[in-house]
C-alpha atoms as a PDB file:
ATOM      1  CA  UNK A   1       0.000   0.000   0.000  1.00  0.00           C
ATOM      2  CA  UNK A   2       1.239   3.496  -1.319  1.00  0.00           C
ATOM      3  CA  UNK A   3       1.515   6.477   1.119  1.00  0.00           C
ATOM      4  CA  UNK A   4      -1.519   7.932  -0.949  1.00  0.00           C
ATOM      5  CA  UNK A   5      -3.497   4.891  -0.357  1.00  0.00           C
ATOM      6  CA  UNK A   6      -2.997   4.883   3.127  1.00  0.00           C
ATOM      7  CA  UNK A   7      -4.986   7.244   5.436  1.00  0.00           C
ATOM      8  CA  UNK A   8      -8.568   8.362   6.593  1.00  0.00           C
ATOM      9  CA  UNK A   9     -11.808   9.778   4.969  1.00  0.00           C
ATOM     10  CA  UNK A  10     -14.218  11.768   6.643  1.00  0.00           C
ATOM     11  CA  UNK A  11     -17.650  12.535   5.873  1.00  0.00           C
ATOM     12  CA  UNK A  12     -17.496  16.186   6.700  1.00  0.00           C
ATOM     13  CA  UNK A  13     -16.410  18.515   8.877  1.00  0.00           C
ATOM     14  CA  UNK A  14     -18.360  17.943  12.015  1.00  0.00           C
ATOM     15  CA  UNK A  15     -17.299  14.881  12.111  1.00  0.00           C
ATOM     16  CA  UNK A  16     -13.478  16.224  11.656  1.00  0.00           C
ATOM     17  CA  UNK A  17     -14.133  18.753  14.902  1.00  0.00           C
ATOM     18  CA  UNK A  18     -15.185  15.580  16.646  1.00  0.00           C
ATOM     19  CA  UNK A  19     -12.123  13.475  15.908  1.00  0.00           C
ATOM     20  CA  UNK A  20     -10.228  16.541  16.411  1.00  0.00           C
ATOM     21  CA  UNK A  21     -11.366  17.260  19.766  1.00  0.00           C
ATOM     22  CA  UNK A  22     -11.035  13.867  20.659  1.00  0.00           C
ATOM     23  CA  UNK A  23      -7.410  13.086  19.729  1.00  0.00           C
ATOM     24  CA  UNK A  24      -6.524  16.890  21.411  1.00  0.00           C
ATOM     25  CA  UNK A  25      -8.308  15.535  24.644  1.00  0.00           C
ATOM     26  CA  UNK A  26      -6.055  12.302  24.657  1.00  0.00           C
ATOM     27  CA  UNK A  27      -2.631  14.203  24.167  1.00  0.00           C
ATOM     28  CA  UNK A  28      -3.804  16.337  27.161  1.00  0.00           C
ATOM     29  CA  UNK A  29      -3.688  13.031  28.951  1.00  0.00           C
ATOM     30  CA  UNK A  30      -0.658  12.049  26.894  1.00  0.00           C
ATOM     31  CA  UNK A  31       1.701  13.894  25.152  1.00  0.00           C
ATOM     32  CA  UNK A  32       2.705  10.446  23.185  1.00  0.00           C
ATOM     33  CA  UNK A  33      -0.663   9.266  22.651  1.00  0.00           C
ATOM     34  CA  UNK A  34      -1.280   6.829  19.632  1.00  0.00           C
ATOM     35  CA  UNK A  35      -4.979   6.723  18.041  1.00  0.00           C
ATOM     36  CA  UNK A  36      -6.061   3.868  16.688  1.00  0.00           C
ATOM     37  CA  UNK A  37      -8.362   3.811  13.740  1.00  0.00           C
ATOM     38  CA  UNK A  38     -10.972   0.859  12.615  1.00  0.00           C
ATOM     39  CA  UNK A  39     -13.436   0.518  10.300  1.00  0.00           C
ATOM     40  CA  UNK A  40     -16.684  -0.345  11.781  1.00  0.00           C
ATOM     41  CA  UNK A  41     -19.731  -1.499   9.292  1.00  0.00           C
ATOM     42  CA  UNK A  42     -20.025   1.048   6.564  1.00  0.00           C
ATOM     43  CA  UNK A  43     -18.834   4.392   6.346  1.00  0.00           C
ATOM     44  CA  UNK A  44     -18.084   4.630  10.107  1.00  0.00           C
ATOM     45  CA  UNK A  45     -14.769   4.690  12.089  1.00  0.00           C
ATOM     46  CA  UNK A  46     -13.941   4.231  15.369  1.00  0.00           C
ATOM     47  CA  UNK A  47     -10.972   5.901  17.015  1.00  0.00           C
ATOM     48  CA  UNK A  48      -9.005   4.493  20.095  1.00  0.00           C
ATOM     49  CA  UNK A  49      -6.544   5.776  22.912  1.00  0.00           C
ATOM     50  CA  UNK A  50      -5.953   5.151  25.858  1.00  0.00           C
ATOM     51  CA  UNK A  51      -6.502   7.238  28.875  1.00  0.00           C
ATOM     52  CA  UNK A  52      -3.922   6.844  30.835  1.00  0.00           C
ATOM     53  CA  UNK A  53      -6.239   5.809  33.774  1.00  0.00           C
ATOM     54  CA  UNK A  54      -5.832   1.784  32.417  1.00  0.00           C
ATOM     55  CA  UNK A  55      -9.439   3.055  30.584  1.00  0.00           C
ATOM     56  CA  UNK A  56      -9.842   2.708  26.890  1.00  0.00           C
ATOM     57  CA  UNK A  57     -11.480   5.571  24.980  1.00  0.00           C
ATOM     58  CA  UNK A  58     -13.470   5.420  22.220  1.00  0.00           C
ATOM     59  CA  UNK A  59     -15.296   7.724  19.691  1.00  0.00           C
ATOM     60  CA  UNK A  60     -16.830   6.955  16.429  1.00  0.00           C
ATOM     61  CA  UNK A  61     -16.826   8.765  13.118  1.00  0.00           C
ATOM     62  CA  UNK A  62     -18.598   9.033  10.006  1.00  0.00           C
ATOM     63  CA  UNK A  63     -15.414   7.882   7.560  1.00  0.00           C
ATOM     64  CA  UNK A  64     -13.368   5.067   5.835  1.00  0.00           C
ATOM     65  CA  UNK A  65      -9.851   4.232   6.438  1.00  0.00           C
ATOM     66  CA  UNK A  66      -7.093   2.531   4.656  1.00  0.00           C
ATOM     67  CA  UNK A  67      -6.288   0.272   5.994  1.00  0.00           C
ATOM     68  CA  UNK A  68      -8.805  -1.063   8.067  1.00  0.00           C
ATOM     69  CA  UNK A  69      -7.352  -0.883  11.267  1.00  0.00           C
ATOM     70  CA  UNK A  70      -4.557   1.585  12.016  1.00  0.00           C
ATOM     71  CA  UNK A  71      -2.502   3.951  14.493  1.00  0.00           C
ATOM     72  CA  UNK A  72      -1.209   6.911  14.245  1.00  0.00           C
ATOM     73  CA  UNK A  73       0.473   9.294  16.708  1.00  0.00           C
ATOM     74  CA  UNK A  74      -1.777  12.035  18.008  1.00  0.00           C
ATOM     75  CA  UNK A  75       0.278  15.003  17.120  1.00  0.00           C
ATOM     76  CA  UNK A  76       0.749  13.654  13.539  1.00  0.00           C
ATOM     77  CA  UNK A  77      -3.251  13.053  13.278  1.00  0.00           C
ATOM     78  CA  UNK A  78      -3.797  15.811  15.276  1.00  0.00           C
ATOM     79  CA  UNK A  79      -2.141  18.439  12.026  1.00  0.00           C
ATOM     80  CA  UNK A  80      -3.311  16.287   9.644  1.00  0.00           C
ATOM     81  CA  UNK A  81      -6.956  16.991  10.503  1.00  0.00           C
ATOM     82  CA  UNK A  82      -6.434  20.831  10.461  1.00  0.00           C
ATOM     83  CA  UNK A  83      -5.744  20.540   6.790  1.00  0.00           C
ATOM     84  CA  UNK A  84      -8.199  18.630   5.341  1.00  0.00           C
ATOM     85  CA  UNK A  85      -8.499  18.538   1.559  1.00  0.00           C
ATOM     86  CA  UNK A  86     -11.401  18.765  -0.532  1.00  0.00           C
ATOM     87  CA  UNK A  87     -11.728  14.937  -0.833  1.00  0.00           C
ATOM     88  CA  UNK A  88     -12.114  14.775   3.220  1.00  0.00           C
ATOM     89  CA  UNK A  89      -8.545  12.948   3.001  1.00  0.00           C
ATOM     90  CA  UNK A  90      -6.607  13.076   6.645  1.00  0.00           C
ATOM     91  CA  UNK A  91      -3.023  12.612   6.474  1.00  0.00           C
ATOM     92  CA  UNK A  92      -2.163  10.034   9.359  1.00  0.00           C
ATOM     93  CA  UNK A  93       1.071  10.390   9.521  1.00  0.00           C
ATOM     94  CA  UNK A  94       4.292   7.597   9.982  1.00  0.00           C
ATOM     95  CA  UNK A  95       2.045   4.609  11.094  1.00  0.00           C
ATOM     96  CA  UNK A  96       2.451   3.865  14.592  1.00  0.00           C
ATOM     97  CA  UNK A  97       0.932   0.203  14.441  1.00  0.00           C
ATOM     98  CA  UNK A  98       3.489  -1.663  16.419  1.00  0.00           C
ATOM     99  CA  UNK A  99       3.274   1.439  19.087  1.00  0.00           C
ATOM    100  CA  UNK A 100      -0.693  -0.093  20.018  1.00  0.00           C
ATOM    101  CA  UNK A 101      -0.492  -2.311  23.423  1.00  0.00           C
ATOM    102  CA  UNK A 102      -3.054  -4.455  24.296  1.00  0.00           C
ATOM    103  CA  UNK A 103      -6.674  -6.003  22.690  1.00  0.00           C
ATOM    104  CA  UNK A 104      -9.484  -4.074  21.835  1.00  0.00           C
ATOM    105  CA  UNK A 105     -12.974  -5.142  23.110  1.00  0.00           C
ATOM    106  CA  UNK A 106     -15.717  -6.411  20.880  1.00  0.00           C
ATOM    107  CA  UNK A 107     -17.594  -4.353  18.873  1.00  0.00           C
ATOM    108  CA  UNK A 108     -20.876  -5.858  19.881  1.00  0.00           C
ATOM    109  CA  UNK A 109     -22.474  -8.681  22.079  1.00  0.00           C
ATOM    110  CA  UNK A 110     -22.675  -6.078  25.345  1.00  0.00           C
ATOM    111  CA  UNK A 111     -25.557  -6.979  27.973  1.00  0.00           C
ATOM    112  CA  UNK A 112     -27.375  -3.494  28.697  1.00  0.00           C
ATOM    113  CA  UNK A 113     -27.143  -3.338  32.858  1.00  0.00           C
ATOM    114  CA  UNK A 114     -28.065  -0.013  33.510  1.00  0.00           C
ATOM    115  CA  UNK A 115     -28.311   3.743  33.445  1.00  0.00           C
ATOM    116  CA  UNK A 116     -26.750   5.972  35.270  1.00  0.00           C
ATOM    117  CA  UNK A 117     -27.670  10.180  36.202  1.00  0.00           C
ATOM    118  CA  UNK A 118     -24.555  12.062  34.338  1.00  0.00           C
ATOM    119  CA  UNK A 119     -24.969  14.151  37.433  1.00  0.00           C
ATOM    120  CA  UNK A 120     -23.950  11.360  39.431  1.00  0.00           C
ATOM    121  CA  UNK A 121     -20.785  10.877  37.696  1.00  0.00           C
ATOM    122  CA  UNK A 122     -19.855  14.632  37.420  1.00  0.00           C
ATOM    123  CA  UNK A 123     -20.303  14.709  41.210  1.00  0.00           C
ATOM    124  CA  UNK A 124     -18.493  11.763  41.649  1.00  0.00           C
ATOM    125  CA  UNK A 125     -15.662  12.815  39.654  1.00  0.00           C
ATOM    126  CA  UNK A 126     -15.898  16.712  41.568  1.00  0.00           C
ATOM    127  CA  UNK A 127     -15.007  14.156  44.696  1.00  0.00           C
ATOM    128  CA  UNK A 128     -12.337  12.002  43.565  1.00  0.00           C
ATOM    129  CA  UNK A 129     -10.563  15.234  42.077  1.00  0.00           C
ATOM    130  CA  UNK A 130     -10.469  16.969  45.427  1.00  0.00           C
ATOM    131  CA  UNK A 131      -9.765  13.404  47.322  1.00  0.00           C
ATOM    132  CA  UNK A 132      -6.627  13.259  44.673  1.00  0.00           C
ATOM    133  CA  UNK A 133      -5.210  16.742  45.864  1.00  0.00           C
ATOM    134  CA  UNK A 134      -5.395  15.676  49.091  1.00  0.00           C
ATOM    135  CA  UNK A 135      -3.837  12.745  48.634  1.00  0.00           C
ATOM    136  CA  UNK A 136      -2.167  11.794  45.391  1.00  0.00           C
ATOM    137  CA  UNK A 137       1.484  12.986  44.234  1.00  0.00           C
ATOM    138  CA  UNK A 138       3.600  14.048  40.964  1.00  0.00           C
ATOM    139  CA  UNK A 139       2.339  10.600  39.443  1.00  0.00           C
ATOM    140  CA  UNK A 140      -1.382  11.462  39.834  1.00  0.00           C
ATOM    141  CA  UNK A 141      -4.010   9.931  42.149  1.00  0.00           C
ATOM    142  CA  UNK A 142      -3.192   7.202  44.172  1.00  0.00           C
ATOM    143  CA  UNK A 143      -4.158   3.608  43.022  1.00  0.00           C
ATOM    144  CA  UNK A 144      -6.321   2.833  46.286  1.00  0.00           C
ATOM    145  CA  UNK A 145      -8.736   6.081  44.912  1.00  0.00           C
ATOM    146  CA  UNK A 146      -8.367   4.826  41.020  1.00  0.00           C
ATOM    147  CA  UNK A 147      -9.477   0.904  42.179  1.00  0.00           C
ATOM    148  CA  UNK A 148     -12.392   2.184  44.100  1.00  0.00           C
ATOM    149  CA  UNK A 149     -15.429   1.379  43.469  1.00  0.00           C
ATOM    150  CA  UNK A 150     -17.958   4.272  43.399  1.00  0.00           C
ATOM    151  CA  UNK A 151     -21.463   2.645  41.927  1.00  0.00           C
ATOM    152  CA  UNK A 152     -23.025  -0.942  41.621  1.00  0.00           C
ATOM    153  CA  UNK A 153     -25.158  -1.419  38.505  1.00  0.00           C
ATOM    154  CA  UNK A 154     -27.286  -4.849  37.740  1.00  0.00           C
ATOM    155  CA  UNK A 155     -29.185  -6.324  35.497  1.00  0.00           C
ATOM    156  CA  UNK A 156     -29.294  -9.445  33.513  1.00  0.00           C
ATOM    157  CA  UNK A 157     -27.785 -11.724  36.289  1.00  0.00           C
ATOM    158  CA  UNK A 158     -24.662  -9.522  36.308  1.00  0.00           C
ATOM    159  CA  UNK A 159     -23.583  -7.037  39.194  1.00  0.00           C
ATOM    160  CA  UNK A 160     -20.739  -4.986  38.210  1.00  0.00           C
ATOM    161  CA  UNK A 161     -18.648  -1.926  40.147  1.00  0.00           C
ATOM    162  CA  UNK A 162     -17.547   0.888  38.562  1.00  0.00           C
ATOM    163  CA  UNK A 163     -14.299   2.041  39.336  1.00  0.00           C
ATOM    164  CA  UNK A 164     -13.071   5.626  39.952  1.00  0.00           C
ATOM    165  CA  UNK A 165     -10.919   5.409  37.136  1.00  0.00           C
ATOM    166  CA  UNK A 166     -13.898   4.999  34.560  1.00  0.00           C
ATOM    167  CA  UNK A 167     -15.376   8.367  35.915  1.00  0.00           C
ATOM    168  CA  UNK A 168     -12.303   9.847  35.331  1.00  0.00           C
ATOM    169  CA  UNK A 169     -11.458   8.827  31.837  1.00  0.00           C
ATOM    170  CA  UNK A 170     -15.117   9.790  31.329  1.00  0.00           C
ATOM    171  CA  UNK A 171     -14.217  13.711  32.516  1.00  0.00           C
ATOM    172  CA  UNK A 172     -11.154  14.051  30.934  1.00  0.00           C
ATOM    173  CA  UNK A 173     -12.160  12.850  27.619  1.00  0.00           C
ATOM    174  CA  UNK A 174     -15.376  15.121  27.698  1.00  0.00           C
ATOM    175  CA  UNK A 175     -17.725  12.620  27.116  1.00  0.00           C
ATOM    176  CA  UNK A 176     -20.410  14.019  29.077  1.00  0.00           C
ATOM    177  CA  UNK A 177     -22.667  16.625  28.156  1.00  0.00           C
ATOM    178  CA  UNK A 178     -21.670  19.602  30.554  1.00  0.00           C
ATOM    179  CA  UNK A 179     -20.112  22.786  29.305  1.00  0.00           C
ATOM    180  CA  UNK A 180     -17.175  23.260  26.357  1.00  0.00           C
ATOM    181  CA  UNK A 181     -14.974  23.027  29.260  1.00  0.00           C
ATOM    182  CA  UNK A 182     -13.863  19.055  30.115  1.00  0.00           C
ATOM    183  CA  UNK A 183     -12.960  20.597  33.412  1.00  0.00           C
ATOM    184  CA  UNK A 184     -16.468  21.597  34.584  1.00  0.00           C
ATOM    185  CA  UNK A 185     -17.756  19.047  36.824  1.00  0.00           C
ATOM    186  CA  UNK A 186     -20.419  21.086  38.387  1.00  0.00           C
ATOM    187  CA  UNK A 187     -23.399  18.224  38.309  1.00  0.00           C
ATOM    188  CA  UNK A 188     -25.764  21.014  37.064  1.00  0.00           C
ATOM    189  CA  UNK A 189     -23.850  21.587  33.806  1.00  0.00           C
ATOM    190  CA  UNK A 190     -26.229  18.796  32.308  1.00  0.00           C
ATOM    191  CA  UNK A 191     -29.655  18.452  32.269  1.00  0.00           C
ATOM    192  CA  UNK A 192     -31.020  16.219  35.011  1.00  0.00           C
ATOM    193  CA  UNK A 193     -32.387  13.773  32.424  1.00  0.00           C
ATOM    194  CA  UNK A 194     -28.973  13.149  30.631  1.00  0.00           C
ATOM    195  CA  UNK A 195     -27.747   9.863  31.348  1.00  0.00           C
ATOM    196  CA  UNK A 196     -24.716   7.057  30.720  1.00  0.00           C
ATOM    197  CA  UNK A 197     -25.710   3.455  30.002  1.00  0.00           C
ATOM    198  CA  UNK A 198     -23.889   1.256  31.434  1.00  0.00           C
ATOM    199  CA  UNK A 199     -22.885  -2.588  29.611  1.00  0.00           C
ATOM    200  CA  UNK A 200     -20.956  -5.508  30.258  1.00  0.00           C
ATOM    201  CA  UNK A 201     -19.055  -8.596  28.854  1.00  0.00           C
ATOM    202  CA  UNK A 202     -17.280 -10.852  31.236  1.00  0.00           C
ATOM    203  CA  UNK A 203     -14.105  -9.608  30.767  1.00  0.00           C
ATOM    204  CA  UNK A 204     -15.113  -5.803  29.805  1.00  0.00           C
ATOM    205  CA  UNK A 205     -17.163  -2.791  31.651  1.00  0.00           C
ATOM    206  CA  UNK A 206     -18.493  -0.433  28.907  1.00  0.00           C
ATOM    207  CA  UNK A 207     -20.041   2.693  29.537  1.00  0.00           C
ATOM    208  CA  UNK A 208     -21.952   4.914  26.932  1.00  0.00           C
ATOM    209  CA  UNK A 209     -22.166   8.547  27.303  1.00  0.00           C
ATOM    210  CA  UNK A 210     -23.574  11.357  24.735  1.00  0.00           C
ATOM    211  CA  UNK A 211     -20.024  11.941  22.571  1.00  0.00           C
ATOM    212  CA  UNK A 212     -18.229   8.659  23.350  1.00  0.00           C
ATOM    213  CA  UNK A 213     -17.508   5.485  25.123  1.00  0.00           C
ATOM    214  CA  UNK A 214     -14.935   3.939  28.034  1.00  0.00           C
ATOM    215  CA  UNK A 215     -13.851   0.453  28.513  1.00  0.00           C
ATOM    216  CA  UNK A 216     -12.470  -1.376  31.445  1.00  0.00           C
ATOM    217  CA  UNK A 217     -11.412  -4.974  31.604  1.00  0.00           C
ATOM    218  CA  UNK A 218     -12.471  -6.906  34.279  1.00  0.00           C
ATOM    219  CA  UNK A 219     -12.655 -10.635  35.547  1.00  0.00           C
ATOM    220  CA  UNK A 220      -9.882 -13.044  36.134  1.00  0.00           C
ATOM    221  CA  UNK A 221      -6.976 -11.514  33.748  1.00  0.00           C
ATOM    222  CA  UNK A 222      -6.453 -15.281  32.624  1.00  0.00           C
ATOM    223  CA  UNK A 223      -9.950 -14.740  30.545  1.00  0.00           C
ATOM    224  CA  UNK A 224      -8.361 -11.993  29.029  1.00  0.00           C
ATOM    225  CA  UNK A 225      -6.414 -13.380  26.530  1.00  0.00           C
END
């Protein structure tokens, strides 16, 4: 495959301000981030990174891209998106394929368990935030605050915990619907009806907010693989 074969098409520009916003959001968490890029169906992509909170991050597109499943480093996407010719082509950049640790969850086959108030994960996150100045260091919050477990969801013969860490990768991505700034966590910057769904697998936590999605494994890491 040819440098000019190789890279992403998008729909139009909204959808280029979304994938923009997202891979900007995931340097901020990671100066070396690396996006990865799928095809999902037809005429949709999904783009990955990881949080840096052991959280996977996900957002999906209106696109193609050559090939089918990619990586590219977030500062090369990131100026390649400003750019974008009148085709919709995205210049990706040196691939970065061999850069990509670790699986990807399914795409489908998630059992719904619940929904959860965005409210109560803003509030939850306005917590943890002040609990990590108090206690957390140079390296960020401390593990014990990350592995907690700040709401139980069922359904479906499943009872699952959602860790701190979810809520966080959840905030710092901007998934949820507060104000422009990812930093807000004021629980009255959404509506009181705005809500995450929350879905599992037996070795992943999913959770679905307005402008994108964060996974968790969980389970015995020997299922993992």
């Amino acid at each position: 495959m040819t440098e000019s074969e190789r890279g992403l098409w998008l729909g139009n520009a909204m959808h280029r301000e979304d994938l923009a916003t997202f891979v900007d959001r995931a340097q901020r968490l990671d100066d070396a981030a690396v996006i990865r890029l799928r095809t999902r169906g037809q005429d949709l992509v999904v783009a990955w990174a990881a949080t840096g909170f052991d959280v996977l991050a996900s957002r999906v597109v209106a696109g193609t891209v050559r090939p089918a499943d990619m990586c590219a480093g977030a500062d090369e996407l990131s100026r390649g998106l400003a750019p974008m010719d009148d085709a919709g082509r995205v210049d990706t950049g040196f691939p970065m394929d061999s850069a990509w640790r670790g699986a990807l969850p399914p795409d489908a086959g998630f059992t719904h368990l619940d929904d959860v108030p965005a409210r109560v994960m803003l509030d939850l996150a306005g917590r943890g935030v002040e609990l990590a100045k108090e206690h957390g260091s140079q390296h960020g919050p401390p593990v014990s605050l990350l592995d907690q477990e700040v709401v139980r969801v069922s359904g479906a013969g499943l009872d699952v915990g959602i860790p701190m860490r979810c809520v966080f990768a959840l905030t710092a991505m901007g998934f949820l619907a507060q104000s422009r700034r990812e930093d807000d966590l004021d629980p009255t910057s959404v509506t009181a009806d705005e809500i995450v769904r929350v879905r599992a697998l037996p070795t992943w936590l999913r959770i679905d907010a307005r402008f994108g999605s964060v996974y968790r494994r969980r389970g015995d890491p020997l299922l993992l693989r």
